[in-house]
Protein backbone atom coordinates (compact mmCIF):
# COMPACT_ATOMS: atom_id res chain seq x y z
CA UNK A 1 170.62 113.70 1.38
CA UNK A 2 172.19 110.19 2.88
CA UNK A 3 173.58 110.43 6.11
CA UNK A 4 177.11 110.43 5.78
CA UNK A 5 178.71 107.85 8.45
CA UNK A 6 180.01 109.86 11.81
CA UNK A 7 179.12 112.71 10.84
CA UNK A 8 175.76 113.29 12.90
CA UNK A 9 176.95 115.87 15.61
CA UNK A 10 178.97 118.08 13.48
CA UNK A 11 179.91 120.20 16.06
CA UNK A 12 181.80 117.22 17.78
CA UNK A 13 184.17 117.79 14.91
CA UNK A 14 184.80 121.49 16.19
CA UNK A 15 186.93 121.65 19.38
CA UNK A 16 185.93 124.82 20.02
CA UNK A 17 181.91 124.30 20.51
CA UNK A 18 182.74 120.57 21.71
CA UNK A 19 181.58 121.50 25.19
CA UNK A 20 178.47 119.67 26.79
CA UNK A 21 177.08 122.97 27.82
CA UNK A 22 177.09 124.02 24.12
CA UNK A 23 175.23 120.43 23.32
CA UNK A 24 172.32 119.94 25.71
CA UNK A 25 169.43 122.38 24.33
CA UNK A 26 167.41 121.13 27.40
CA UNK A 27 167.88 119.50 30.91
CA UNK A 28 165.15 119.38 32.64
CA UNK A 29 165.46 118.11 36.52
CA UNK A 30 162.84 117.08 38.27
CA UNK A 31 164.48 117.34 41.71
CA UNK A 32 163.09 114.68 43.39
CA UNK A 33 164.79 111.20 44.96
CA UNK A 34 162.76 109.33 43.19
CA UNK A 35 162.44 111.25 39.89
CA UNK A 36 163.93 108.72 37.19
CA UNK A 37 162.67 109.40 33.98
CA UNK A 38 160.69 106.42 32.62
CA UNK A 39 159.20 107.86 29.80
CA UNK A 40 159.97 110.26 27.24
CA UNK A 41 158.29 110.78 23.38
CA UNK A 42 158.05 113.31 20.92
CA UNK A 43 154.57 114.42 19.73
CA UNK A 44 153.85 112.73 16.14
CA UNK A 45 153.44 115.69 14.63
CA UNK A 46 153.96 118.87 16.73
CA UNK A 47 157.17 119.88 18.40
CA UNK A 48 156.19 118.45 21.32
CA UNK A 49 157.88 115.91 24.04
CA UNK A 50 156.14 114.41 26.85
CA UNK A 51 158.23 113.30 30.07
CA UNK A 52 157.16 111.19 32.94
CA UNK A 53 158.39 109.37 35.54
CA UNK A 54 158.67 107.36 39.29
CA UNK A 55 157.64 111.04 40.93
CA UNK A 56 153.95 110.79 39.23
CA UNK A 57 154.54 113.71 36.83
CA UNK A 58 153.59 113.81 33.42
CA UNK A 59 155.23 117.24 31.88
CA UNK A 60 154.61 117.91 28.00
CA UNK A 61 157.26 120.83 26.65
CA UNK A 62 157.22 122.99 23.89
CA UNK A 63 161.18 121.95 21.63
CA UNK A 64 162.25 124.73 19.83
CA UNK A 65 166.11 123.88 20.96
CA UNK A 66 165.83 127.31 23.08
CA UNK A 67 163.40 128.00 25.77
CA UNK A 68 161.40 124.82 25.70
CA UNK A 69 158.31 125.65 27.47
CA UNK A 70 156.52 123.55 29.82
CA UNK A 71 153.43 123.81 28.68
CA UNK A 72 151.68 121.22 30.87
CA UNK A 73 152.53 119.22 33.72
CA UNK A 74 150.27 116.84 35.37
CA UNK A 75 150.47 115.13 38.99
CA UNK A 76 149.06 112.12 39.42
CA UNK A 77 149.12 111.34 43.62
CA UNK A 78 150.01 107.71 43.99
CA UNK A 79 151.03 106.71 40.76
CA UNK A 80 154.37 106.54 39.63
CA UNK A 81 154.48 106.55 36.05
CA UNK A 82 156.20 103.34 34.51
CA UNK A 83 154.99 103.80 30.46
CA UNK A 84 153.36 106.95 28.72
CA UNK A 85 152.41 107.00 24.86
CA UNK A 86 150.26 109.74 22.81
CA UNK A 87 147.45 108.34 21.09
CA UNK A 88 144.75 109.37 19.11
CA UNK A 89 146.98 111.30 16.69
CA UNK A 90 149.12 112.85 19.30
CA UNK A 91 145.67 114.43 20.88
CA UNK A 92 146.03 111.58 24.37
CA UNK A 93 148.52 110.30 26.20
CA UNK A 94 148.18 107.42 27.87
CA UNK A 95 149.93 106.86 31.88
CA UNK A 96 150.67 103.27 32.82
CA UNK A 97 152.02 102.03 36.31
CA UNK A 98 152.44 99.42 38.58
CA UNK A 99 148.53 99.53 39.07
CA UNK A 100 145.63 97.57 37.46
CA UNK A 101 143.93 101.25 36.57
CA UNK A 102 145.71 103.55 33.97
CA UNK A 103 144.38 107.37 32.94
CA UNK A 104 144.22 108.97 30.00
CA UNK A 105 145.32 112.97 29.80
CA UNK A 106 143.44 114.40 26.72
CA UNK A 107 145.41 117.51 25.54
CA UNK A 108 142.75 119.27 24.07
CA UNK A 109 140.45 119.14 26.83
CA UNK A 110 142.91 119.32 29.90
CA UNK A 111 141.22 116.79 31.60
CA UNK A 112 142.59 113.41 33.15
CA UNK A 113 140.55 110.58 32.99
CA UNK A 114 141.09 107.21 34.90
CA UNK A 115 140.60 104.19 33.15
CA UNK A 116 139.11 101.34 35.20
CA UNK A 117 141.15 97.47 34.87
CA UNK A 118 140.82 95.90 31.87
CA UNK A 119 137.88 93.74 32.68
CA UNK A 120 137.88 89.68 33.18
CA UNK A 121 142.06 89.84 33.64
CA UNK A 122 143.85 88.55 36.82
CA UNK A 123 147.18 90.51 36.00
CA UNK A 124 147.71 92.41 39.35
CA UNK A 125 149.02 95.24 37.07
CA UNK A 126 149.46 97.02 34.11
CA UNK A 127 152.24 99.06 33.91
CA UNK A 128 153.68 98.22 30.33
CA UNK A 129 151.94 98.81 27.40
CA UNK A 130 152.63 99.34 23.48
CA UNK A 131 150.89 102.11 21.29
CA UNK A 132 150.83 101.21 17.49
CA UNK A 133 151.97 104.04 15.10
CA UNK A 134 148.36 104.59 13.52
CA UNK A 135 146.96 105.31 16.82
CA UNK A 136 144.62 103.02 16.82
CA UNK A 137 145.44 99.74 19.37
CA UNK A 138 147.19 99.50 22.68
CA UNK A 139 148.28 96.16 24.04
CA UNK A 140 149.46 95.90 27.43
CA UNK A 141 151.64 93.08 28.19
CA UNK A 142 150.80 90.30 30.93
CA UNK A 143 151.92 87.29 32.35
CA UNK A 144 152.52 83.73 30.87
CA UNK A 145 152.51 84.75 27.58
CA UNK A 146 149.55 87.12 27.32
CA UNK A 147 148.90 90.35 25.57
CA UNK A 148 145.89 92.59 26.05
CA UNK A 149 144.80 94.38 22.72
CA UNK A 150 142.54 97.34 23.23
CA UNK A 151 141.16 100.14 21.45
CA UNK A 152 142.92 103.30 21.45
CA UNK A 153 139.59 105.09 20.88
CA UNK A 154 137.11 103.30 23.35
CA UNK A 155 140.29 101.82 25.50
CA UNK A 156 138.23 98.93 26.23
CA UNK A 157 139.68 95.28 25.41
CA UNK A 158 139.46 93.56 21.76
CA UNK A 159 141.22 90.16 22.23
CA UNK A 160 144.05 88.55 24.19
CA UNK A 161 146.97 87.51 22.15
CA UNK A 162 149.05 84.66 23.27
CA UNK A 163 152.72 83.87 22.75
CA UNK A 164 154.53 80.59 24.30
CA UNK A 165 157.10 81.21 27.52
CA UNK A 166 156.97 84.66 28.84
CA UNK A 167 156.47 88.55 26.71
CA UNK A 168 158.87 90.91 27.56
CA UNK A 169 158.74 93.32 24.01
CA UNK A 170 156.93 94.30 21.68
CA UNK A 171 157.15 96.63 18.13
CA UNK A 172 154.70 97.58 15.28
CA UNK A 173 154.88 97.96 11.71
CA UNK A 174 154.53 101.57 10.30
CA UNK A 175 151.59 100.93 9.15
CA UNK A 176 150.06 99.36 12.29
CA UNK A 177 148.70 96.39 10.59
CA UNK A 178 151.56 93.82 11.74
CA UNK A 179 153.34 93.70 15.04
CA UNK A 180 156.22 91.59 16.55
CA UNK A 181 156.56 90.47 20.03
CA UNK A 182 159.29 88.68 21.64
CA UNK A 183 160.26 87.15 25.41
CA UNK A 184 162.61 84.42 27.03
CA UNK A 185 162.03 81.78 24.61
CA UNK A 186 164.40 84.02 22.11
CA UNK A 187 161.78 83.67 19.34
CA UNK A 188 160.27 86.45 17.39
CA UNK A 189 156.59 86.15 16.45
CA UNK A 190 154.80 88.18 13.80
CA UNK A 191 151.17 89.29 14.58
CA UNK A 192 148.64 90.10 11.84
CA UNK A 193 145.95 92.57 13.79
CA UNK A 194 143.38 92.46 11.76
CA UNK A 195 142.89 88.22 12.61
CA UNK A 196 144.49 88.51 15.35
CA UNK A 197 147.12 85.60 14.71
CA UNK A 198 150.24 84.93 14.69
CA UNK A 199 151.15 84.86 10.86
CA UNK A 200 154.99 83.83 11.08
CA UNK A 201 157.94 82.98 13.99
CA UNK A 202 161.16 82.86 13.68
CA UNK A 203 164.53 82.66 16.51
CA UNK A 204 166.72 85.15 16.76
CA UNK A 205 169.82 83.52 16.53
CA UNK A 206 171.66 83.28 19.77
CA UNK A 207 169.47 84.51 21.62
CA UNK A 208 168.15 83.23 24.65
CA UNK A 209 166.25 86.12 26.59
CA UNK A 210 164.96 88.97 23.86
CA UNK A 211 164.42 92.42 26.02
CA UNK A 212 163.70 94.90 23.16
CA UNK A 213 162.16 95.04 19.14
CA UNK A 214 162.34 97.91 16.41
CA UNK A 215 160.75 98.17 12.86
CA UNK A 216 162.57 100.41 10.68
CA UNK A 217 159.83 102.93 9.43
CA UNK A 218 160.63 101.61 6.11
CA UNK A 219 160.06 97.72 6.58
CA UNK A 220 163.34 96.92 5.58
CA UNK A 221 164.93 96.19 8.55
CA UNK A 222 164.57 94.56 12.77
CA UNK A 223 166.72 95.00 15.47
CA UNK A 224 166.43 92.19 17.94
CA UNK A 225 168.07 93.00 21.63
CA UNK A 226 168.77 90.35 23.75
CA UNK A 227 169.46 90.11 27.70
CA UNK A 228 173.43 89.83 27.10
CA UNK A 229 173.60 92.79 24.73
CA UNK A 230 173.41 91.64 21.90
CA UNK A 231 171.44 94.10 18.96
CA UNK A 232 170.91 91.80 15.74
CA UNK A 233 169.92 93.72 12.29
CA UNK A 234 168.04 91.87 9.80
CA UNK A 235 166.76 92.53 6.79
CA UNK A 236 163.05 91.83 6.08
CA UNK A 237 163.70 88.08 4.96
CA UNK A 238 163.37 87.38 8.46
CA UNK A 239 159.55 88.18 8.09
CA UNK A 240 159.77 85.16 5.87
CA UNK A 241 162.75 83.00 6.92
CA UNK A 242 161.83 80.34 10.04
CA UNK A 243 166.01 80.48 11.10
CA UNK A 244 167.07 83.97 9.56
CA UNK A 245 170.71 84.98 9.28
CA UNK A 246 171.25 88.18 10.89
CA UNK A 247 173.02 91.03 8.47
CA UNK A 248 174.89 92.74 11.41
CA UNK A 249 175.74 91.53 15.35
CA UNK A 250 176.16 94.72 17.28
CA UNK A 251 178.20 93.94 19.86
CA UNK A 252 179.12 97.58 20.78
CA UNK A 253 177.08 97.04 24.75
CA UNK A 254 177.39 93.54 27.08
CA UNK A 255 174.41 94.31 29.14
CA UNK A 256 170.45 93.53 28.93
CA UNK A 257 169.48 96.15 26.15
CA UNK A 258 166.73 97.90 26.94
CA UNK A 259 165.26 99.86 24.22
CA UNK A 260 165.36 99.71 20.31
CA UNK A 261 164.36 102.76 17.92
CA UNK A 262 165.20 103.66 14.11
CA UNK A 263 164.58 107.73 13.48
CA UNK A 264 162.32 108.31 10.91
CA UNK A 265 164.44 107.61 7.67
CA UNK A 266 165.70 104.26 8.94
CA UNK A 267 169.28 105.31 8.46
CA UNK A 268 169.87 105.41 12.25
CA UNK A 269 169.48 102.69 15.12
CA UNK A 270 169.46 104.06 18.92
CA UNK A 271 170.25 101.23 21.30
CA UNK A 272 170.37 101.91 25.22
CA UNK A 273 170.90 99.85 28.17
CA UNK A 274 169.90 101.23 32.12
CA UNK A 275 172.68 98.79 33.52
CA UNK A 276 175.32 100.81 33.43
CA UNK A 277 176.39 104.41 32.96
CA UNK A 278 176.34 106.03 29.46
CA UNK A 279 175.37 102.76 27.98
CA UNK A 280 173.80 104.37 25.03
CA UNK A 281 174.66 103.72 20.73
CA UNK A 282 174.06 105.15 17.49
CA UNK A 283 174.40 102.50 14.83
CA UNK A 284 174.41 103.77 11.38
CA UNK A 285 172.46 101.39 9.13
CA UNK A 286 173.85 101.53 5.68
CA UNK A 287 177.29 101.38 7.24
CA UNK A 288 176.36 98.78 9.37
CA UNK A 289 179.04 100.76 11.79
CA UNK A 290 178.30 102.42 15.34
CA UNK A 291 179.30 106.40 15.22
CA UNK A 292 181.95 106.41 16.80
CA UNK A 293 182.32 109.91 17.39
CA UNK A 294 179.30 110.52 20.17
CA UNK A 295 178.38 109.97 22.93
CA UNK A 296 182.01 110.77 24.29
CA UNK A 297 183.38 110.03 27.32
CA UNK A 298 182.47 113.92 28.79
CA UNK A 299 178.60 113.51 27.40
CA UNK A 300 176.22 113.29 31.30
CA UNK A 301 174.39 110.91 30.05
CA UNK A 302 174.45 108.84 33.00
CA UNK A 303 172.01 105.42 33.33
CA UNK A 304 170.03 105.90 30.40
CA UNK A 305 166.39 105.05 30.75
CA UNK A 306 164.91 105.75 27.61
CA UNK A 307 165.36 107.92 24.78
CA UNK A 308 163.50 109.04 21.09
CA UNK A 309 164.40 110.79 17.65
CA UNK A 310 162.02 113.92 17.11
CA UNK A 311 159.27 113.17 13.84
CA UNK A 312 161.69 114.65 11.39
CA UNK A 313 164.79 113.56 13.04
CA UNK A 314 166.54 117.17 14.23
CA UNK A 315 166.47 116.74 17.53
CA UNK A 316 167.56 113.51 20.08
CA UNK A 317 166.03 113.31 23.66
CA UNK A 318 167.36 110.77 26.38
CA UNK A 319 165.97 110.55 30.30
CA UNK A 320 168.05 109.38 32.49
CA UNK A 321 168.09 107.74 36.53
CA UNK A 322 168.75 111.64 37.65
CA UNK A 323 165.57 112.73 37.36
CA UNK A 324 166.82 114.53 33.64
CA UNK A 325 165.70 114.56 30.03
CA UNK A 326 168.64 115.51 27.31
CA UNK A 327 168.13 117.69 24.41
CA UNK A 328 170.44 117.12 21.55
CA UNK A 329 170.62 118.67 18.23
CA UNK A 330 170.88 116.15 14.89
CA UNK A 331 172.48 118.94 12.64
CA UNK A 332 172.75 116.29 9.66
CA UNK A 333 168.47 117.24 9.59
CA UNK A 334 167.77 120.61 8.57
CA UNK A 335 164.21 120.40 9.44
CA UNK A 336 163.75 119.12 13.59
């Protein structure tokens, strides 16, 4: 069934379970000065969400909306953790920080395994990297342009990838084949992985500085954020299009925007920036309208580091600069 427009927390519509207690299925604190939660991602297809942060702890939970078991949580001395993706159909995850070594936590085994530098590169570190939805590449992001493609399997390095100005985003295709990157030139460049070329640019209009990329799972539609706040939608003519009009400006946030991500069925955009409190949106894409009925002004949300939709859509999760990842229930999805 569509997604009607503002009507995704239904329970906002009730004054009487309207309280933030009744909302947040899970806080987790990590109770530490410098516990900002960095990363947080929902297994691809187990009710699973990883969170990791600046206090060098990787903790992977059990969602059912109720308990929400730790199941795991790994400390890794010395490393505070700036990016963390599951691989290898949800079986790794991968820990990146301000190092030129990364590890590799295998789920099945237990076991945490540290992954030497990528060979032959002069970055002095890797802390951000991109995982492509088929589980099969990695590519860390360097300077000048560069981007490090590995193996998800092997993790050693495949090819360098190279982009004019500066790379400060990338996003895959669905299907892994294709992938987008973006930096302070404000252009958008089109990768085909299997040559390893780029295949097609285009500028985002207005833009000078792009800070974050999503693919709608179903192709139809990019979200360009920009330094000044700016989150353009276009439809896939841009793929196509050298100066593409954009179908939407959203101008609903004036600061850098940091992250970009459509839920599963493409009807809903997230948009969050960390550079000022409760700077978080949910733009509803057929509408081409931001809900306007959550977050409220009493929702803790706080800075907003990151945040992801659960496989099936159900359930929302958003870490924040206290140390804190948010559990919210999606009732429009039956199924979380």
């Amino acid at each position: 069934m569509p997604l009607p427009k503002n009507r995704l927390f239904a329970q906002f519509h009730a004054p009487q379970t309207a309280r933030m207690k009744d909302e947040i299925l899970l806080q987790l604190s990590m109770e530490t000065p410098k516990a900002v939660v960095k990363c947080l991602e929902f297994h691809p297809s187990s009710k699973i969400l990883l969170v990791a942060g600046l206090n060098n702890t990787l903790s992977i939970f059990q969602v059912d909306g109720k308990t929400n078991a730790n199941l795991q949580t790994i400390y890794l001395k010395g490393f505070p953790i700036h990016t963390a993706h599951f691989i290898e159909n949800g079986e790794q995850v991968i820990l990146a920080s301000q190092r030129r070594h990364f590890y590799c936590y295998d789920m099945v085994a237990g076991s945490v395994t540290r992954i030497p530098e990528i060979r032959g590169k002069e970055e002095k570190q890797f802390s951000n990297f991109f995982a492509s939805p088929d589980g099969k590449y990695l590519v860390f992001t360097g300077n000048s342009g560069f981007m490090y493609l590995l193996s998800s399997k092997t993790k050693q390095w495949m090819a360098d990838l190279k982009m004019n100005g500066s790379v400060t985003t990338i996003a895959f295709f669905a299907d892994g084949k294709r992938m987008l990157s973006a930096g302070n030139d404000g252009e958008v460049y089109v990768w085909d992985i299997k040559s390893k070329r780029c295949i097609h640019k285009f500028k985002d209009e207005g833009c000078i500085k792009a800070t974050a990329l999503a693919v709608s799972p179903n192709g139809l539609y990019l979200a360009c954020g920009s330094d000044s706040g700016v989150v353009n939608i276009y439809d896939k003519q841009c793929f196509e299009d050298e100066f593409p009009k954009p179908i939407k400006a959203v101008m609903n946030l004036t600061t850098r925007i940091d992250k970009l991500k459509f839920n599963c069925t493409s009807e809903i955009l997230g948009i969050s920036s960390r550079s000022i409190k409760n700077a978080f949106r949910l733009f509803h894409v057929p509408s081409l309208t931001v809900f306007s009925n959550w977050p409220t002004s009493s929702t803790p949300l706080r800075y907003v580091e990151t945040f992801d939709f659960s496989p099936r859509s159900g359930y929302l999760a958003i870490g924040n600069d206290r140390g804190r990842a948010l559990l919210f229930r999606l009732n429009h999805y039956i199924d979380a």
